[in-house]
C-alpha atoms as a PDB file:
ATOM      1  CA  UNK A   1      -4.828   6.759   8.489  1.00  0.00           C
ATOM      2  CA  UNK A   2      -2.024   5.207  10.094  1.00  0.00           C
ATOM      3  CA  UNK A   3       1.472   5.397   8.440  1.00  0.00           C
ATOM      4  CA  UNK A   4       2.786   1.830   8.591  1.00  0.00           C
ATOM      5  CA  UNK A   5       6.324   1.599   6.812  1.00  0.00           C
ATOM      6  CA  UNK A   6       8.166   4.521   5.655  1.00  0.00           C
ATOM      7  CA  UNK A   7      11.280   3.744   2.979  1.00  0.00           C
ATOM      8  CA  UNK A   8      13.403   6.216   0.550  1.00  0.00           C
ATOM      9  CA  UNK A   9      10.720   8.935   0.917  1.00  0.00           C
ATOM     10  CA  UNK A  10       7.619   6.628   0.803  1.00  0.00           C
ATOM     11  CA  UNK A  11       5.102   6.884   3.169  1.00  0.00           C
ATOM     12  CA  UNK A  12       3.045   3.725   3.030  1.00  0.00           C
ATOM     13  CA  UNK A  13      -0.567   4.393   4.900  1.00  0.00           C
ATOM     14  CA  UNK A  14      -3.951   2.361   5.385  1.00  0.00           C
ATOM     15  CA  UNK A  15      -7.802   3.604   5.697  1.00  0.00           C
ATOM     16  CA  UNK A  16      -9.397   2.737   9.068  1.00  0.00           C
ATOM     17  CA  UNK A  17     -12.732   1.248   8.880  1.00  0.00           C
ATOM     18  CA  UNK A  18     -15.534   1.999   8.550  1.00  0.00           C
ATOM     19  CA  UNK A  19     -14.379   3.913   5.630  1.00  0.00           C
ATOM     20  CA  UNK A  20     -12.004   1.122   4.140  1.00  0.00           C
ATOM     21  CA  UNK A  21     -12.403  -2.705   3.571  1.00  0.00           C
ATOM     22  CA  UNK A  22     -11.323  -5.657   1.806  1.00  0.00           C
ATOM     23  CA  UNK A  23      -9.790  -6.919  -0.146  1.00  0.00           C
ATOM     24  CA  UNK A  24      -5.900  -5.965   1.436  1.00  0.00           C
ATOM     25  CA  UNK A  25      -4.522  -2.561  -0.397  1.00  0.00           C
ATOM     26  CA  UNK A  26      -2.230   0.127   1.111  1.00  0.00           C
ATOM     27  CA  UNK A  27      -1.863   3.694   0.079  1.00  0.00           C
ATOM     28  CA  UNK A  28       1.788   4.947  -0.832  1.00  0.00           C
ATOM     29  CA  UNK A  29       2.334   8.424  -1.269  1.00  0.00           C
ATOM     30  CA  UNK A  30       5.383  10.707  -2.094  1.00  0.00           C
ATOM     31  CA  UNK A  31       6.162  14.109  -2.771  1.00  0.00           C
ATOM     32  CA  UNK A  32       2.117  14.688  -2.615  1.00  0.00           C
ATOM     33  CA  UNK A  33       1.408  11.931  -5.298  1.00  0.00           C
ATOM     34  CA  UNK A  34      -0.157   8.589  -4.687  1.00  0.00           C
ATOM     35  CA  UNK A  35      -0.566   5.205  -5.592  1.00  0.00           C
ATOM     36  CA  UNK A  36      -2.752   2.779  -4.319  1.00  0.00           C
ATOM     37  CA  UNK A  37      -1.226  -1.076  -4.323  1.00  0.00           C
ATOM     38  CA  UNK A  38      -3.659  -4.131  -3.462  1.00  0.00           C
ATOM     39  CA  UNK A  39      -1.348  -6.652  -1.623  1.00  0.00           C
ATOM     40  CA  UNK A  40      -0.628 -10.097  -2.051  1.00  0.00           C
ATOM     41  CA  UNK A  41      -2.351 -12.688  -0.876  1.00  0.00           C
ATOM     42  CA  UNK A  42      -3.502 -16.293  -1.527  1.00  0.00           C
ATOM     43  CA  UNK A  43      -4.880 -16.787  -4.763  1.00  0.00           C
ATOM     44  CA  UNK A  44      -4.672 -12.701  -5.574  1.00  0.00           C
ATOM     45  CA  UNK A  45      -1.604 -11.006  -6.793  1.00  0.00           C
ATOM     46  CA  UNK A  46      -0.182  -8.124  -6.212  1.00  0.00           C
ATOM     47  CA  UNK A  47      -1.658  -5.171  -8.525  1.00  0.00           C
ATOM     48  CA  UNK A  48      -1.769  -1.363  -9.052  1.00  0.00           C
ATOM     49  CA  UNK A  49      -5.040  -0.645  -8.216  1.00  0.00           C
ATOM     50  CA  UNK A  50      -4.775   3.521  -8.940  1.00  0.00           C
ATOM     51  CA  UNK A  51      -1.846   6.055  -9.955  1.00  0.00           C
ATOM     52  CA  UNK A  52      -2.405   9.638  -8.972  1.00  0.00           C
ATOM     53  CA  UNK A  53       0.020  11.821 -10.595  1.00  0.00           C
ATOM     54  CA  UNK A  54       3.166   9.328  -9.775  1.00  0.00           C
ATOM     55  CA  UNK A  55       5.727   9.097 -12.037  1.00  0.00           C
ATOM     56  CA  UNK A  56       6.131   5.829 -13.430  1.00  0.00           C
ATOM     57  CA  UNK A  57      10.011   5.410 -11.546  1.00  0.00           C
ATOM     58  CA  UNK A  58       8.240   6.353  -8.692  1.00  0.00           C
ATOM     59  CA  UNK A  59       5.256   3.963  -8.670  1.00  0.00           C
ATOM     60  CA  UNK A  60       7.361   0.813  -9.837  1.00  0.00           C
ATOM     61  CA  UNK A  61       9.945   1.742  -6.732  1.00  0.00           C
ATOM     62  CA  UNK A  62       6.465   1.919  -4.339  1.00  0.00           C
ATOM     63  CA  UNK A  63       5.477  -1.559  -5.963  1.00  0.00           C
ATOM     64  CA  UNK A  64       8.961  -3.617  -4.829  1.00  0.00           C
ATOM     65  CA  UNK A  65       8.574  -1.277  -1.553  1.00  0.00           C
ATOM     66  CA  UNK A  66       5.115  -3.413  -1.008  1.00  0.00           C
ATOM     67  CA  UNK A  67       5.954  -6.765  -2.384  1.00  0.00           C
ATOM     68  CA  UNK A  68       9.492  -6.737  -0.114  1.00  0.00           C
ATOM     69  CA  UNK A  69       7.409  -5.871   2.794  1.00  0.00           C
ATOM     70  CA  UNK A  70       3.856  -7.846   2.379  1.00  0.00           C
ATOM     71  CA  UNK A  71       4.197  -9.913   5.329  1.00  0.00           C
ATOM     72  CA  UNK A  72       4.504  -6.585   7.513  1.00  0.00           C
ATOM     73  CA  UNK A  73       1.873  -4.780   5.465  1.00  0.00           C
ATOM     74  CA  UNK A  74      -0.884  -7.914   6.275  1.00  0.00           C
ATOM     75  CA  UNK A  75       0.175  -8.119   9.371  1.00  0.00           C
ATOM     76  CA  UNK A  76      -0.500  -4.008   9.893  1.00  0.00           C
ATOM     77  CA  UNK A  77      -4.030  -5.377   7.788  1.00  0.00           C
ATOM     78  CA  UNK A  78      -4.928  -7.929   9.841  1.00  0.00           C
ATOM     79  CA  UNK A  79      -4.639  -5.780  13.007  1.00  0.00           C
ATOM     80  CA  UNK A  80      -6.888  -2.876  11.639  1.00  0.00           C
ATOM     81  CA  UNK A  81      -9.288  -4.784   9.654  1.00  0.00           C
ATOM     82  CA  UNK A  82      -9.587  -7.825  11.657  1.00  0.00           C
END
């Protein structure tokens, strides 16, 4: 689970295969709570997949932390995923 952009005490991560596939998501965690964020692509938006015990500040600040870096977080995709 490789920790791909860290920002303001966010640690975003993303699941190796075999374990994790499609379509593009990314893990952010903080303070030992969690969101999980599928990433923008063509034809999908960006979405909230799953809130675990984030605080609402928290998980809208982990949201703009993906969408300002979704280029970099497909990019980080694309290399583990293929």
């Amino acid at each position: 689970m490789p920790t791909v952009l860290r920002r303001g005490g966010f640690r975003v991560v993303m699941y190796l295969p075999p374990r994790e596939h499609g379509p593009a998501y990314v893990h952010v965690w903080k303070d030992g709570t969690e969101v999980v964020i599928d990433l923008a692509t063509a034809g999908r938006p960006q979405k909230i997949r799953a809130i675990f015990r984030m605080r609402t500040a928290d998980t809208q600040t982990a949201f703009w932390i993906v969408e300002e870096h979704t280029e970099h977080l497909l990019t980080c995709w694309r290399k583990c995923h293929g």
